[in-house]
PDB file of N, CA and C in Angstrom:
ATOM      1  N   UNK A   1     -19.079 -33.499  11.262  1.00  0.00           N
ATOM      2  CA  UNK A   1     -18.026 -33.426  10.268  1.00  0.00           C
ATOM      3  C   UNK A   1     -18.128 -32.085   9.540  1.00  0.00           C
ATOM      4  N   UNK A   2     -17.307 -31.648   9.294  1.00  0.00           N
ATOM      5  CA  UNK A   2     -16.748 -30.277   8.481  1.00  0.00           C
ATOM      6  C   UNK A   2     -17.400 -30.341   6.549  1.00  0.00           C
ATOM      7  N   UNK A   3     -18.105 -29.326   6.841  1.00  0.00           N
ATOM      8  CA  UNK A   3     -18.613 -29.399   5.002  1.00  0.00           C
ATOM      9  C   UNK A   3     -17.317 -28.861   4.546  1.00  0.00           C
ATOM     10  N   UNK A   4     -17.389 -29.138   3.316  1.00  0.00           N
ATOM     11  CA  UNK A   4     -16.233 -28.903   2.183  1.00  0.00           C
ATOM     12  C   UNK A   4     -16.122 -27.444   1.956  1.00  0.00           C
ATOM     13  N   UNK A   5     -14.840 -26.483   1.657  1.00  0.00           N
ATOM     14  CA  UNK A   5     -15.006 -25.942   1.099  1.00  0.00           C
ATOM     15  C   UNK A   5     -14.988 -25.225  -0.129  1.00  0.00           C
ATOM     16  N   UNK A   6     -15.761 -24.676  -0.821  1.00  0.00           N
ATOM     17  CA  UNK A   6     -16.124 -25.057  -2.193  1.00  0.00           C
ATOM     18  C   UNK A   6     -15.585 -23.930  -2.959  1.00  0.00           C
ATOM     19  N   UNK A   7     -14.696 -24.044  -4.332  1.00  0.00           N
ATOM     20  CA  UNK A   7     -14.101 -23.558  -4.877  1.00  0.00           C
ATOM     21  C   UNK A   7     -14.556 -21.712  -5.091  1.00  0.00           C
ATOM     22  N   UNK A   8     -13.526 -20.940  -5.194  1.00  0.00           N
ATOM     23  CA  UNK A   8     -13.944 -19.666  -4.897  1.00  0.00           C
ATOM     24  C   UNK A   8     -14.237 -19.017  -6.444  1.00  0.00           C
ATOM     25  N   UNK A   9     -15.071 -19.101  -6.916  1.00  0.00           N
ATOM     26  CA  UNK A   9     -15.684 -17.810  -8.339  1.00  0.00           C
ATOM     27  C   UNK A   9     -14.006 -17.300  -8.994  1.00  0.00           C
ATOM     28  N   UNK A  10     -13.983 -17.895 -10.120  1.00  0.00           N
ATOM     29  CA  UNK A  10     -13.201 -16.468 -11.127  1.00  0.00           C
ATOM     30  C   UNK A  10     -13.751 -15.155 -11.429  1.00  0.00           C
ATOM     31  N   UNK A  11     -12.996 -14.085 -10.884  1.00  0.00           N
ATOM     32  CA  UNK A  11     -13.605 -12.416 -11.421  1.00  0.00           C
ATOM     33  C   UNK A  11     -13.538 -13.233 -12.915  1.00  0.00           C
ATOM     34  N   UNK A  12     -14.318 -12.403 -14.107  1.00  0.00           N
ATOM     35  CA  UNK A  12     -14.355 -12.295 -15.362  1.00  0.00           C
ATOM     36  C   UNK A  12     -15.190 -10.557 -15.827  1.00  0.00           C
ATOM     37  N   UNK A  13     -14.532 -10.187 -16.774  1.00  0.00           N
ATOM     38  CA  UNK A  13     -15.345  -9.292 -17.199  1.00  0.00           C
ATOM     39  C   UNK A  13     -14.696  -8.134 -16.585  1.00  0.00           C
ATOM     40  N   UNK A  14     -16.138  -7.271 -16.247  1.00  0.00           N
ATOM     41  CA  UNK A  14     -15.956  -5.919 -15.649  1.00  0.00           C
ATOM     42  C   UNK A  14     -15.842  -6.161 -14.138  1.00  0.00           C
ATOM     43  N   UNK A  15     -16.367  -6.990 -13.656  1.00  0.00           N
ATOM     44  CA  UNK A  15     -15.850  -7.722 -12.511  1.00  0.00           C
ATOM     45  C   UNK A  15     -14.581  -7.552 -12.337  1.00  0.00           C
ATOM     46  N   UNK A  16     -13.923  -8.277 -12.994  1.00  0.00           N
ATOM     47  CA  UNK A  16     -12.324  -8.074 -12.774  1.00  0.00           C
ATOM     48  C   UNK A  16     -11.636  -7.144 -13.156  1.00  0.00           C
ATOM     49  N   UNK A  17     -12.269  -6.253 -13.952  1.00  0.00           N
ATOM     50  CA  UNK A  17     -11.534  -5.139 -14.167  1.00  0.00           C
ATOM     51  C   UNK A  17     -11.636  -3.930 -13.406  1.00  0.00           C
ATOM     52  N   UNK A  18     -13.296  -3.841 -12.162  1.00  0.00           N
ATOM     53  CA  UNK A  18     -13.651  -3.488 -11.102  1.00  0.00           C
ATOM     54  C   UNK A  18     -12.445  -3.450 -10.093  1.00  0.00           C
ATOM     55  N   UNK A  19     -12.268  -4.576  -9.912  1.00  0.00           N
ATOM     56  CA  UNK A  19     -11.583  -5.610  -8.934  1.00  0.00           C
ATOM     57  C   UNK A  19     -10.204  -5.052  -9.374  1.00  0.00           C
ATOM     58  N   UNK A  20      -9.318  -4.984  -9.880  1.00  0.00           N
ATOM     59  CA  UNK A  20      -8.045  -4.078 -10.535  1.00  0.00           C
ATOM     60  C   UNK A  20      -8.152  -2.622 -10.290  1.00  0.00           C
ATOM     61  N   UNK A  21      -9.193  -2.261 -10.588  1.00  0.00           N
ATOM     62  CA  UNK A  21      -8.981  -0.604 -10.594  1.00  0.00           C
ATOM     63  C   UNK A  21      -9.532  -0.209  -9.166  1.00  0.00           C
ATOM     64  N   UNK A  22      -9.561  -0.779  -8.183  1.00  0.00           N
ATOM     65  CA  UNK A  22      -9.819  -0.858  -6.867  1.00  0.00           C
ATOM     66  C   UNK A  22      -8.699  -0.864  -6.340  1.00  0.00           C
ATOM     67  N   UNK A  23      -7.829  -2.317  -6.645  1.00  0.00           N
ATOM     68  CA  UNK A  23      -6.686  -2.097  -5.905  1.00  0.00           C
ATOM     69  C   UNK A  23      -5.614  -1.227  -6.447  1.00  0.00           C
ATOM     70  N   UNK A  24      -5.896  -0.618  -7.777  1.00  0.00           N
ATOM     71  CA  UNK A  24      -4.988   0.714  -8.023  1.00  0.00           C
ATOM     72  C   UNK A  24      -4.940   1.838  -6.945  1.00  0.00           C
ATOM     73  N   UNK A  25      -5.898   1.950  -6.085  1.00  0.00           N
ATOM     74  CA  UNK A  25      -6.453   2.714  -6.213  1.00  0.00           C
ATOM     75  C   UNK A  25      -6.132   3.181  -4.476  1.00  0.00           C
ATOM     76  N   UNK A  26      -6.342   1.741  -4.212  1.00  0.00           N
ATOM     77  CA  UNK A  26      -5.513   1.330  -2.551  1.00  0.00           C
ATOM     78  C   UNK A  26      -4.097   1.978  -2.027  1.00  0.00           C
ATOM     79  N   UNK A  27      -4.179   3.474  -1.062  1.00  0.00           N
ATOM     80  CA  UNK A  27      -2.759   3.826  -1.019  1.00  0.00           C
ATOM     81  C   UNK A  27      -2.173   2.638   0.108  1.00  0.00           C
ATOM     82  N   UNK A  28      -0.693   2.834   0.471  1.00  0.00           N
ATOM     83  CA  UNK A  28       0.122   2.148   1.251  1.00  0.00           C
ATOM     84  C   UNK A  28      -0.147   2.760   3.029  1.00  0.00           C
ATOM     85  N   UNK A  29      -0.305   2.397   4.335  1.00  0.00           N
ATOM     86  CA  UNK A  29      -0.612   3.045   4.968  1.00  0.00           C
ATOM     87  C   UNK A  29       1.108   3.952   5.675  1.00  0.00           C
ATOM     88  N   UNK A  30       0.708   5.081   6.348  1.00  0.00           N
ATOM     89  CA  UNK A  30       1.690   6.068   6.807  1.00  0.00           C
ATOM     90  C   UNK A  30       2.677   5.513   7.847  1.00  0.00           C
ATOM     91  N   UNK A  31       3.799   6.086   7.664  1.00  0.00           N
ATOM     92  CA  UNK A  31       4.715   5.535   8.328  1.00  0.00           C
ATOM     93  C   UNK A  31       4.026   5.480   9.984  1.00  0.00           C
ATOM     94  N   UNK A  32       3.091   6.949  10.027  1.00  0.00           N
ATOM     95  CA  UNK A  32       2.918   7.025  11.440  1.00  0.00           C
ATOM     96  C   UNK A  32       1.968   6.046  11.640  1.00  0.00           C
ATOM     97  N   UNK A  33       1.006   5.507  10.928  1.00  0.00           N
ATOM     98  CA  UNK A  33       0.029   4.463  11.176  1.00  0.00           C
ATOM     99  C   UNK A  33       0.484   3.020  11.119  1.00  0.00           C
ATOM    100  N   UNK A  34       1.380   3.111  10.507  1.00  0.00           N
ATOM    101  CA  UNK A  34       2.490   1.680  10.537  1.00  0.00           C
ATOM    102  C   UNK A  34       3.121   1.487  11.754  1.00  0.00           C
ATOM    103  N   UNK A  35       3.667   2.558  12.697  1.00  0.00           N
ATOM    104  CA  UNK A  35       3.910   2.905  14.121  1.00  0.00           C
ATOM    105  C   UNK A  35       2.713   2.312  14.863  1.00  0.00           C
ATOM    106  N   UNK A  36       2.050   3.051  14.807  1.00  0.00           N
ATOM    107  CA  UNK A  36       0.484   2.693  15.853  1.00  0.00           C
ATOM    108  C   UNK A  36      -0.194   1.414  16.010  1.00  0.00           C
ATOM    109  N   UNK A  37       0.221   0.585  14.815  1.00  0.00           N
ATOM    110  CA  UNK A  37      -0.236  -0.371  14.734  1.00  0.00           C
ATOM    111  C   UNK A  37       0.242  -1.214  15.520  1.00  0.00           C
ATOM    112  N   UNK A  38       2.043  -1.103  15.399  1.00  0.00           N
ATOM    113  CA  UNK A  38       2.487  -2.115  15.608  1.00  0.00           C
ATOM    114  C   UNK A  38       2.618  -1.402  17.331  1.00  0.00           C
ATOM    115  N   UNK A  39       2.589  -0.889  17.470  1.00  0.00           N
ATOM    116  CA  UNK A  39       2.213  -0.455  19.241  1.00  0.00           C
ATOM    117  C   UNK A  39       0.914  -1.061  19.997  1.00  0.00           C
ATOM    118  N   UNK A  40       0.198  -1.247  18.741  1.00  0.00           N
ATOM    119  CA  UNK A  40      -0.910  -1.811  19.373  1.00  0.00           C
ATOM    120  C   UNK A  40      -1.033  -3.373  19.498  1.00  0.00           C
ATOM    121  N   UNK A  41      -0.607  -3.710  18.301  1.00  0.00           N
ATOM    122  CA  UNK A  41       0.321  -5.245  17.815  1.00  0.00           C
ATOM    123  C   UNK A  41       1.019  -5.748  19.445  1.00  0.00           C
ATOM    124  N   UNK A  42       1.990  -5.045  19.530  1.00  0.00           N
ATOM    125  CA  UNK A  42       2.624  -5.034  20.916  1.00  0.00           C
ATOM    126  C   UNK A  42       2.247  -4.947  22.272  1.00  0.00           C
ATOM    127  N   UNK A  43       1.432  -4.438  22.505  1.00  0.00           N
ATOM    128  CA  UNK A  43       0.444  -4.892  23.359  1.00  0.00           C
ATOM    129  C   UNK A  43      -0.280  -5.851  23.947  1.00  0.00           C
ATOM    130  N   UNK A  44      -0.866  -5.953  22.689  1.00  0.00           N
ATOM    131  CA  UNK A  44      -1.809  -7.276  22.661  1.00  0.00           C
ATOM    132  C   UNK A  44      -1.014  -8.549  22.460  1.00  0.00           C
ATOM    133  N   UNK A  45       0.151  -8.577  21.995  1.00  0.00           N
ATOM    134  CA  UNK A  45       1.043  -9.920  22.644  1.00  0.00           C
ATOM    135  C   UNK A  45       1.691  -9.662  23.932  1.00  0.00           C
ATOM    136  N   UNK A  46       1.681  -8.972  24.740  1.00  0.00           N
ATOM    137  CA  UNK A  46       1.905  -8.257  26.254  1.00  0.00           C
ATOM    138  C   UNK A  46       0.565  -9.061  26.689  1.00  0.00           C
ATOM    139  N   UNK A  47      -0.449  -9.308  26.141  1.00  0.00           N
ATOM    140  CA  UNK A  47      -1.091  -9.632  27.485  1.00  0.00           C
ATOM    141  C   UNK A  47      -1.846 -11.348  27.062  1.00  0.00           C
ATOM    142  N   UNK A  48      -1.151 -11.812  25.491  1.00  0.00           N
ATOM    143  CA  UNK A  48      -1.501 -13.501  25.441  1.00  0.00           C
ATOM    144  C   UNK A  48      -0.479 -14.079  26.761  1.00  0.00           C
ATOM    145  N   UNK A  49      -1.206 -14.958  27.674  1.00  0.00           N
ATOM    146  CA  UNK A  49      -0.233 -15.478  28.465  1.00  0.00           C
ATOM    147  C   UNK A  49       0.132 -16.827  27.881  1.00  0.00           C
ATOM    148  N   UNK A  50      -0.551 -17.473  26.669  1.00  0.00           N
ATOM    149  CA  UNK A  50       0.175 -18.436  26.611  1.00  0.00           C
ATOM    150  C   UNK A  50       1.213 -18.811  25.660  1.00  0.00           C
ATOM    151  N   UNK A  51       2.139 -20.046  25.672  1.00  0.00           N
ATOM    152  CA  UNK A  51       3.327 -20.382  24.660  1.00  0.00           C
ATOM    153  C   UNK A  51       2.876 -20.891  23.877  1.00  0.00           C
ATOM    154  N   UNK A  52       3.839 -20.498  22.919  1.00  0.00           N
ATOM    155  CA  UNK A  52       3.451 -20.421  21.191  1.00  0.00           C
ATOM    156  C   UNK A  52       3.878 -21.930  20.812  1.00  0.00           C
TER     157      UNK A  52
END
């Protein structure tokens, strides 16, 4: 049987204010890497053979 899983921690503090100024901080990725991805994305459902 499957253990539980158990509630995830509130940031508090500098923790969370860590945790904020991190994802400020996070740019958006490039159009050209947004390309590549999804080329690669595309692919790799090119070769699942099975139905969804």
């Amino acid at each position: 049987m499957a253990k539980p899983i158990e509630a995830t921690p509130v940031l508090e503090g500098s923790d969370a204010l860590a945790f904020f100024a991190e994802m400020e901080k996070n740019e958006k990725a490039s159009e050209e890497e947004r390309k590549r991805i999804k080329a690669d994305a595309d692919i790799i459902r090119s070769m699942l053979t099975f139905a969804f």
